[in-house]
C-alpha atoms as a PDB file:
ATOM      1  CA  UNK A   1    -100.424 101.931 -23.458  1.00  0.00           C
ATOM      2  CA  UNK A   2    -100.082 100.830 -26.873  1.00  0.00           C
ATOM      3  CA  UNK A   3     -96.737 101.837 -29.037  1.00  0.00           C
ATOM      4  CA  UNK A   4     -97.213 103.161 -32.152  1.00  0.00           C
ATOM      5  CA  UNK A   5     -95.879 100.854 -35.458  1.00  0.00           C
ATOM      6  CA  UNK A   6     -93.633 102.505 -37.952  1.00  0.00           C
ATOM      7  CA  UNK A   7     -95.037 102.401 -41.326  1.00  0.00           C
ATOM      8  CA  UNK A   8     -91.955 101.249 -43.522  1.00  0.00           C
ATOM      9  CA  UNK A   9     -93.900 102.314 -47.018  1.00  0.00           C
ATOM     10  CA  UNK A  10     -93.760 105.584 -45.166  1.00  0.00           C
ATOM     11  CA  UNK A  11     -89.998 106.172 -44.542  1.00  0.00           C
ATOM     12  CA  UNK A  12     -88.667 108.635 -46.912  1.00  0.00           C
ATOM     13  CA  UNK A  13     -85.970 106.903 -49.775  1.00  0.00           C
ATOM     14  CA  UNK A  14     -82.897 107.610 -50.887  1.00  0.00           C
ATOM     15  CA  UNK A  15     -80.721 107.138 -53.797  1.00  0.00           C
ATOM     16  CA  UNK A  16     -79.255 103.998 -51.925  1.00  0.00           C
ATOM     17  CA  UNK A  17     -78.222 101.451 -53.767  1.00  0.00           C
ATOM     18  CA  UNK A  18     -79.222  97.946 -52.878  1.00  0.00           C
ATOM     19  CA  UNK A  19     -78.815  97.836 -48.870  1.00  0.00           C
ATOM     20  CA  UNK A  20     -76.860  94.885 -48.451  1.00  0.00           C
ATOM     21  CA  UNK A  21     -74.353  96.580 -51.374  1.00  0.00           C
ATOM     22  CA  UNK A  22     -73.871  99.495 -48.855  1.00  0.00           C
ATOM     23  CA  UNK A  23     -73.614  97.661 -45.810  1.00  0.00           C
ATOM     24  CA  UNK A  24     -71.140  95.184 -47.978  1.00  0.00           C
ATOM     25  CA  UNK A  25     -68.806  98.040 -49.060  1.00  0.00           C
ATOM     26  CA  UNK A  26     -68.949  99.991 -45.394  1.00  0.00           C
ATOM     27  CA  UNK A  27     -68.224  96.415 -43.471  1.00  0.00           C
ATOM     28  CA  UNK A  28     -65.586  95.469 -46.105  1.00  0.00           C
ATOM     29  CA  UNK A  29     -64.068  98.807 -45.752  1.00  0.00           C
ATOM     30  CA  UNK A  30     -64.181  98.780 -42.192  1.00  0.00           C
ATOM     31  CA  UNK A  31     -62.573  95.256 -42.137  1.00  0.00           C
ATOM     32  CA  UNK A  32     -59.790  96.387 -44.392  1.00  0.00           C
ATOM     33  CA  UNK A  33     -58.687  99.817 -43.283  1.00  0.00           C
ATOM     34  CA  UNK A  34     -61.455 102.442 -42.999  1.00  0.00           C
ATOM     35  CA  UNK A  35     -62.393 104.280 -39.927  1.00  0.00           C
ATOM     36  CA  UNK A  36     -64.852 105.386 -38.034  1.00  0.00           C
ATOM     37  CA  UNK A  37     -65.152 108.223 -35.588  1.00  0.00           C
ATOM     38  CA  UNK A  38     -67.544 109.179 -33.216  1.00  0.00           C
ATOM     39  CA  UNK A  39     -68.974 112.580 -33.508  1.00  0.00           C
ATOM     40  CA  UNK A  40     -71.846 112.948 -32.354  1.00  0.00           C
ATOM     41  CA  UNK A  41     -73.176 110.320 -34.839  1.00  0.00           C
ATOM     42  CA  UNK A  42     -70.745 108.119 -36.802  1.00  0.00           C
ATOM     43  CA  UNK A  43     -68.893 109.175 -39.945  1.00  0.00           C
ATOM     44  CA  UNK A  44     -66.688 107.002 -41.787  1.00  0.00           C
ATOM     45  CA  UNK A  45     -62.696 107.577 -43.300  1.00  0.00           C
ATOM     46  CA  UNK A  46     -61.074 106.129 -46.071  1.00  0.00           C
ATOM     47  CA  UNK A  47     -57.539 106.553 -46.840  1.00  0.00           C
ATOM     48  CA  UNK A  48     -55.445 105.384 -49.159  1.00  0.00           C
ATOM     49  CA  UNK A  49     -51.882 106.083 -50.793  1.00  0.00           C
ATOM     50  CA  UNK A  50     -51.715 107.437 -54.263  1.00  0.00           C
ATOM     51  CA  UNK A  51     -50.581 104.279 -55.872  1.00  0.00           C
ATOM     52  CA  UNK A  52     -54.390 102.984 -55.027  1.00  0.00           C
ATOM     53  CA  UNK A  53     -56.243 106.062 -55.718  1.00  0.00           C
ATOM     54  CA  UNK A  54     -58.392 104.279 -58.695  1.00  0.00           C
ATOM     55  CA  UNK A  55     -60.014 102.584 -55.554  1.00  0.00           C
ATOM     56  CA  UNK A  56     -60.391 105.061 -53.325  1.00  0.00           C
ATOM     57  CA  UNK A  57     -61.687 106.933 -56.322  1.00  0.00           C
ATOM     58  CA  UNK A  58     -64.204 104.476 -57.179  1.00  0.00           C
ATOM     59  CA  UNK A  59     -65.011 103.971 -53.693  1.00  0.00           C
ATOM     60  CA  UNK A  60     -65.536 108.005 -53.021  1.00  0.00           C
ATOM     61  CA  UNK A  61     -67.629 108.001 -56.536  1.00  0.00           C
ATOM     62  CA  UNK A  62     -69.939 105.328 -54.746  1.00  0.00           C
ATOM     63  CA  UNK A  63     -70.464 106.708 -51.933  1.00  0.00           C
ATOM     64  CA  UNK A  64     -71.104 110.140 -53.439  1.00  0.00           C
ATOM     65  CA  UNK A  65     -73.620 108.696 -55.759  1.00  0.00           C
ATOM     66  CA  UNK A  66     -75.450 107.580 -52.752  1.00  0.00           C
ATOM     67  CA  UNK A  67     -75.443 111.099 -51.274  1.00  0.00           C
ATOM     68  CA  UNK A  68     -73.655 109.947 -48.406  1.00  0.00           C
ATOM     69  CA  UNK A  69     -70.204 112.441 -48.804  1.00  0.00           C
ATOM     70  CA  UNK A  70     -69.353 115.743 -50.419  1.00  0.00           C
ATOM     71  CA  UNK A  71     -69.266 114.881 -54.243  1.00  0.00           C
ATOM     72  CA  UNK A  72     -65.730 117.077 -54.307  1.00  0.00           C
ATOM     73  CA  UNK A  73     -62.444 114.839 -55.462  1.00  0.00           C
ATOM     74  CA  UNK A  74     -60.053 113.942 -52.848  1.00  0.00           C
ATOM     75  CA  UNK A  75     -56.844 115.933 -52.835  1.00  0.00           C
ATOM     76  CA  UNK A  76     -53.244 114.499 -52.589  1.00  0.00           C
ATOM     77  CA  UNK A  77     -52.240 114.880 -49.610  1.00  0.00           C
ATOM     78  CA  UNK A  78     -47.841 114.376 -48.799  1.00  0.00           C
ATOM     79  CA  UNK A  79     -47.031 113.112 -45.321  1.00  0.00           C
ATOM     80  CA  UNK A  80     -43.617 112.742 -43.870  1.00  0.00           C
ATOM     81  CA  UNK A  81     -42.336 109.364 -42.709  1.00  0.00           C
ATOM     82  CA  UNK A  82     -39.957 107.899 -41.117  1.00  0.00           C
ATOM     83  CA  UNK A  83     -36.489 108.293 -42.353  1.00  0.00           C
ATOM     84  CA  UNK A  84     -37.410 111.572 -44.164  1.00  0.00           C
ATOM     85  CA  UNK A  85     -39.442 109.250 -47.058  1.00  0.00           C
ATOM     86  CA  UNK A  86     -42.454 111.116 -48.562  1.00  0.00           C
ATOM     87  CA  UNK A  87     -45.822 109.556 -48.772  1.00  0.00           C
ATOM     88  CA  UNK A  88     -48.568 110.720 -51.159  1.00  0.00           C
ATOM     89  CA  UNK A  89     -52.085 109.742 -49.880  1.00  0.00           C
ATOM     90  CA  UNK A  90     -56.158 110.226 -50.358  1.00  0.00           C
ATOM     91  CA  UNK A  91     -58.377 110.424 -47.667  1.00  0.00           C
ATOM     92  CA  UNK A  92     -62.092 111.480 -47.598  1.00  0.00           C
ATOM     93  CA  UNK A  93     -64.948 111.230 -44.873  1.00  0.00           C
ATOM     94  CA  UNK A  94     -68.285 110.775 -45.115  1.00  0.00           C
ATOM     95  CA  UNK A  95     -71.205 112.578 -44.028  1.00  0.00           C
ATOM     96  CA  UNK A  96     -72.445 111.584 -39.735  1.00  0.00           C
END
């Protein structure tokens, strides 16, 4: 029995940018100190603390150009560490 060939000029697009861009930012990311959990499918987490929110900013604005997370800012989040010092932090996910 024959298998039948996918037509790639027949996948649907997306907004994408170049491929190797994505897969360049996600591997970077995930090299650095992203996330990703399993759910089902995979979705991806980037956190940051406040005093690098331009990136995580510019990151979040990338990957919500591509369609790939909610296009809503990240909100400030304050954590409590060790010896009773606050932390401010971003964090976003994107879609599985």
């Amino acid at each position: 029995m024959r298998r039948a060939r996918t037509n790639l000029n027949s996948m649907t697009k997306t907004n994408y940018p170049e491929d190797t861009d994505l897969i360049s930012v996600i591997i970077g990311s995930l090299l650095a100190d992203a996330n990703g959990e399993l759910r089902g499918n995979v979705r991806f987490c980037f956190k940051q603390s406040a005093k690098h929110s331009g990136y995580l900013l510019w990151l979040h604005d990338f990957f919500a150009i591509c369609g790939l997370c909610n296009s809503l800012l990240p909100e400030i989040k304050t954590l409590l560490g060790p010896n009773g010092i606050t932390y401010f932090t971003l964090k976003f996910y994107t879609y599985t």
